[in-house]
C-alpha atoms as a PDB file:
ATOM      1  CA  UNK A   1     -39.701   4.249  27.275  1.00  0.00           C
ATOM      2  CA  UNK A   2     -36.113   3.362  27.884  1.00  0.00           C
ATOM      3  CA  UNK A   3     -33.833   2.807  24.814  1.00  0.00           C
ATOM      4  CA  UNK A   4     -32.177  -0.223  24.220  1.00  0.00           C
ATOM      5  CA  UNK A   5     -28.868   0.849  23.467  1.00  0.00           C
ATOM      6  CA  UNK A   6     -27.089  -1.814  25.814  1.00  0.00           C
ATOM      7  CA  UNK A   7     -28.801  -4.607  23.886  1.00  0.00           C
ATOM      8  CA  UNK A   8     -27.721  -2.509  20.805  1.00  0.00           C
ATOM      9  CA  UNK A   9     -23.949  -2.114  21.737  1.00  0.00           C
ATOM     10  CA  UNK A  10     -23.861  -5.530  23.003  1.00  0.00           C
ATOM     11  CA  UNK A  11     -25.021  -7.418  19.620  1.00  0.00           C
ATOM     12  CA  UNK A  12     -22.558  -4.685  18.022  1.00  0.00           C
ATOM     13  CA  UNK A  13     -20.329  -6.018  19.997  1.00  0.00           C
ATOM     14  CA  UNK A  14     -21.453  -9.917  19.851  1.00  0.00           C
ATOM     15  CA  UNK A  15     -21.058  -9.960  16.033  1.00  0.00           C
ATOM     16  CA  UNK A  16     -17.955  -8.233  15.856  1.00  0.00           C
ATOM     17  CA  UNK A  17     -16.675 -10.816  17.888  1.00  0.00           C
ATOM     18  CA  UNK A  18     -18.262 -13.612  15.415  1.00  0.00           C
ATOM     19  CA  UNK A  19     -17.856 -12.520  12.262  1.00  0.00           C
ATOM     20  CA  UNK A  20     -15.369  -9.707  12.707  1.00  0.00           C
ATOM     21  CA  UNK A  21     -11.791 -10.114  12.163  1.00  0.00           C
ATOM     22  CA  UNK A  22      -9.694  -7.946  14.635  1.00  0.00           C
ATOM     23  CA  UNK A  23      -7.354  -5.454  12.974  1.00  0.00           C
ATOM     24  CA  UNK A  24      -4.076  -7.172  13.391  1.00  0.00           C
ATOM     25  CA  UNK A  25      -5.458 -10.618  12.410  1.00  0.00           C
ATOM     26  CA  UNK A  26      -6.906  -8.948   9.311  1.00  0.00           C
ATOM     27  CA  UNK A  27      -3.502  -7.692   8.393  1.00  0.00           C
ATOM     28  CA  UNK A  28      -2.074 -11.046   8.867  1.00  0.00           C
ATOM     29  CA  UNK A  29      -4.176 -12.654   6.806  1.00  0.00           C
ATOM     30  CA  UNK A  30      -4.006 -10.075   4.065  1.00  0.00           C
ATOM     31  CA  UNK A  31       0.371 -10.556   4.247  1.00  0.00           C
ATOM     32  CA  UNK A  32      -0.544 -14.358   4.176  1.00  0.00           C
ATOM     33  CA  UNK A  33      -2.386 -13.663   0.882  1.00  0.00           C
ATOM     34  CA  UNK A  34       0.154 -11.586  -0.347  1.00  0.00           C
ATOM     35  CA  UNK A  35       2.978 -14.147   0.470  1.00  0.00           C
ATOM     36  CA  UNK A  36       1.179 -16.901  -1.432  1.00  0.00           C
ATOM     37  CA  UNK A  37       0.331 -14.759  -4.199  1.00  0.00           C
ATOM     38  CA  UNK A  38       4.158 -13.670  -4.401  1.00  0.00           C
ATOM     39  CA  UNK A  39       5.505 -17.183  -4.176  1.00  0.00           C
ATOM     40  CA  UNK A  40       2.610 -18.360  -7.139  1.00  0.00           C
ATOM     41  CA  UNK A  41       3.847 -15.737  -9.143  1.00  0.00           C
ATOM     42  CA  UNK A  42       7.818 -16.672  -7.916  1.00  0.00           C
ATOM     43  CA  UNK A  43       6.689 -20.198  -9.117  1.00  0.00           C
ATOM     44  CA  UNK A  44       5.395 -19.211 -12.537  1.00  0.00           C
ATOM     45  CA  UNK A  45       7.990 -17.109 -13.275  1.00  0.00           C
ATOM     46  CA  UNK A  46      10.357 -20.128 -12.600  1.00  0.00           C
ATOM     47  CA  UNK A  47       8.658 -22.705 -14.628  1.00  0.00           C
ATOM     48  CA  UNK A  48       8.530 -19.709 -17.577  1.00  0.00           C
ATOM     49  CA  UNK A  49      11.824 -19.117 -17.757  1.00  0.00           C
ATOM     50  CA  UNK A  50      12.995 -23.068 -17.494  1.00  0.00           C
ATOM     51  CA  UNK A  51      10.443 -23.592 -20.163  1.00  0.00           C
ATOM     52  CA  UNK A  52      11.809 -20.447 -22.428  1.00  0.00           C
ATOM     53  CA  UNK A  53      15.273 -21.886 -21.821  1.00  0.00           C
ATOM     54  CA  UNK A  54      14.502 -25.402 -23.365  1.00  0.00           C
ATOM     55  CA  UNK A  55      12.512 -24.068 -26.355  1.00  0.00           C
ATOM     56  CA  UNK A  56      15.772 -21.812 -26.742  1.00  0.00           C
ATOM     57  CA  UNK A  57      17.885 -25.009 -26.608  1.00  0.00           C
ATOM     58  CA  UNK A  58      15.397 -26.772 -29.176  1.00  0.00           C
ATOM     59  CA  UNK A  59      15.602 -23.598 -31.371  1.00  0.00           C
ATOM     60  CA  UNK A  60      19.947 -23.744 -31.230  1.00  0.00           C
ATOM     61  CA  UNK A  61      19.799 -27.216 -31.920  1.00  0.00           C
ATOM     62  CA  UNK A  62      17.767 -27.389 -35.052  1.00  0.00           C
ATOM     63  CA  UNK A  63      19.624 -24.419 -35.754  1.00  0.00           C
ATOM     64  CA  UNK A  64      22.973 -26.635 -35.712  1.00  0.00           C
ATOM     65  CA  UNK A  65      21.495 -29.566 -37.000  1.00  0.00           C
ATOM     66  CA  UNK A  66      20.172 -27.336 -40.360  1.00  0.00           C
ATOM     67  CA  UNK A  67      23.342 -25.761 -40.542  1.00  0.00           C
ATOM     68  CA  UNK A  68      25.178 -29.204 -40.303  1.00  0.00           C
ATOM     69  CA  UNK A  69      22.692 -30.188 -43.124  1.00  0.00           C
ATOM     70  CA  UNK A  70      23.488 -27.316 -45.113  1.00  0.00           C
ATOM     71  CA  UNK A  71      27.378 -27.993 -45.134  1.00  0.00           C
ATOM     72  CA  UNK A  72      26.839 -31.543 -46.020  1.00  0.00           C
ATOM     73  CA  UNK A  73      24.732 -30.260 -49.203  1.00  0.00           C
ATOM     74  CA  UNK A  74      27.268 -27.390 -49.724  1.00  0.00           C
ATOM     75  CA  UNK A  75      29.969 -30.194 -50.079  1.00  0.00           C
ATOM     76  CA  UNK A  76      27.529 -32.218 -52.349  1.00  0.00           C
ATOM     77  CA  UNK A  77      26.291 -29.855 -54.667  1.00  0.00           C
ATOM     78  CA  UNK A  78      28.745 -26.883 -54.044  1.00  0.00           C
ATOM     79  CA  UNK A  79      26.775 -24.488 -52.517  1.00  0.00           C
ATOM     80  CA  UNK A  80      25.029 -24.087 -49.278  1.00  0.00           C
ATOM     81  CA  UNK A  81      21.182 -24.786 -49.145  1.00  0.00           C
ATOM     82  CA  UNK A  82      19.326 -21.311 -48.067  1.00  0.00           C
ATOM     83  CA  UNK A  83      16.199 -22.788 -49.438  1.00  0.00           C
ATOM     84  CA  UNK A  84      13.997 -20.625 -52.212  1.00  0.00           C
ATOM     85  CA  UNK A  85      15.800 -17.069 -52.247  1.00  0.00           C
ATOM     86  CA  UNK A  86      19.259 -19.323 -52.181  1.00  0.00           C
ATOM     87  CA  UNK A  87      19.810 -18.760 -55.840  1.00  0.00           C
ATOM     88  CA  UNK A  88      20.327 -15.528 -57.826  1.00  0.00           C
ATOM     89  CA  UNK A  89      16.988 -14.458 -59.698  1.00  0.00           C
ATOM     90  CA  UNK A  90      18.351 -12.949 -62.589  1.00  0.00           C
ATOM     91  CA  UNK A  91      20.828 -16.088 -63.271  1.00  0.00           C
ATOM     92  CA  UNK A  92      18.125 -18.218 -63.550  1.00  0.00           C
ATOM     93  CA  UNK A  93      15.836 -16.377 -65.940  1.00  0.00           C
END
């Protein structure tokens, strides 16, 4: 009995064709993955640092505003407001 290793080589050959991705078109597609991962990242990395930078901006301007507070109660009450260790303990014992 004759083997069938044209039919064999041909399906081989039928499904690589299919399903198979040739080698170059594989490595396209895998740079193509790459390049959207790298811009996603790019992208996050963006919106991370424009988001750090406006929570840094909130952070200076409560800073200013509680400093701006604490010279308006430093000209009231003569002294600047540092909140509960402001005051010397071992005046007040």
């Amino acid at each position: 009995m004759r083997q069938p290793y044209g039919l064999i080589f041909f399906l081989i050959i039928a499904m690589n064709h299919k399903y198979g991705k040739p080698w170059e078109d594989a490595k396209t597609q895998k740079d193509k993955r790459a390049r959207r991962r790298k811009a996603r990242y790019e992208k996050n990395k963006a919106a991370k640092q424009k988001e750090f930078e406006e929570s840094q901006q909130k952070r200076r301007e409560a800073k200013r505003k509680r400093r701006q507070e604490d010279e308006k109660l430093g000209e009231v009450y003569g002294r600047r407001s540092e909140g509960f260790w402001a005051y010397d303990v071992e005046s007040h014992r």
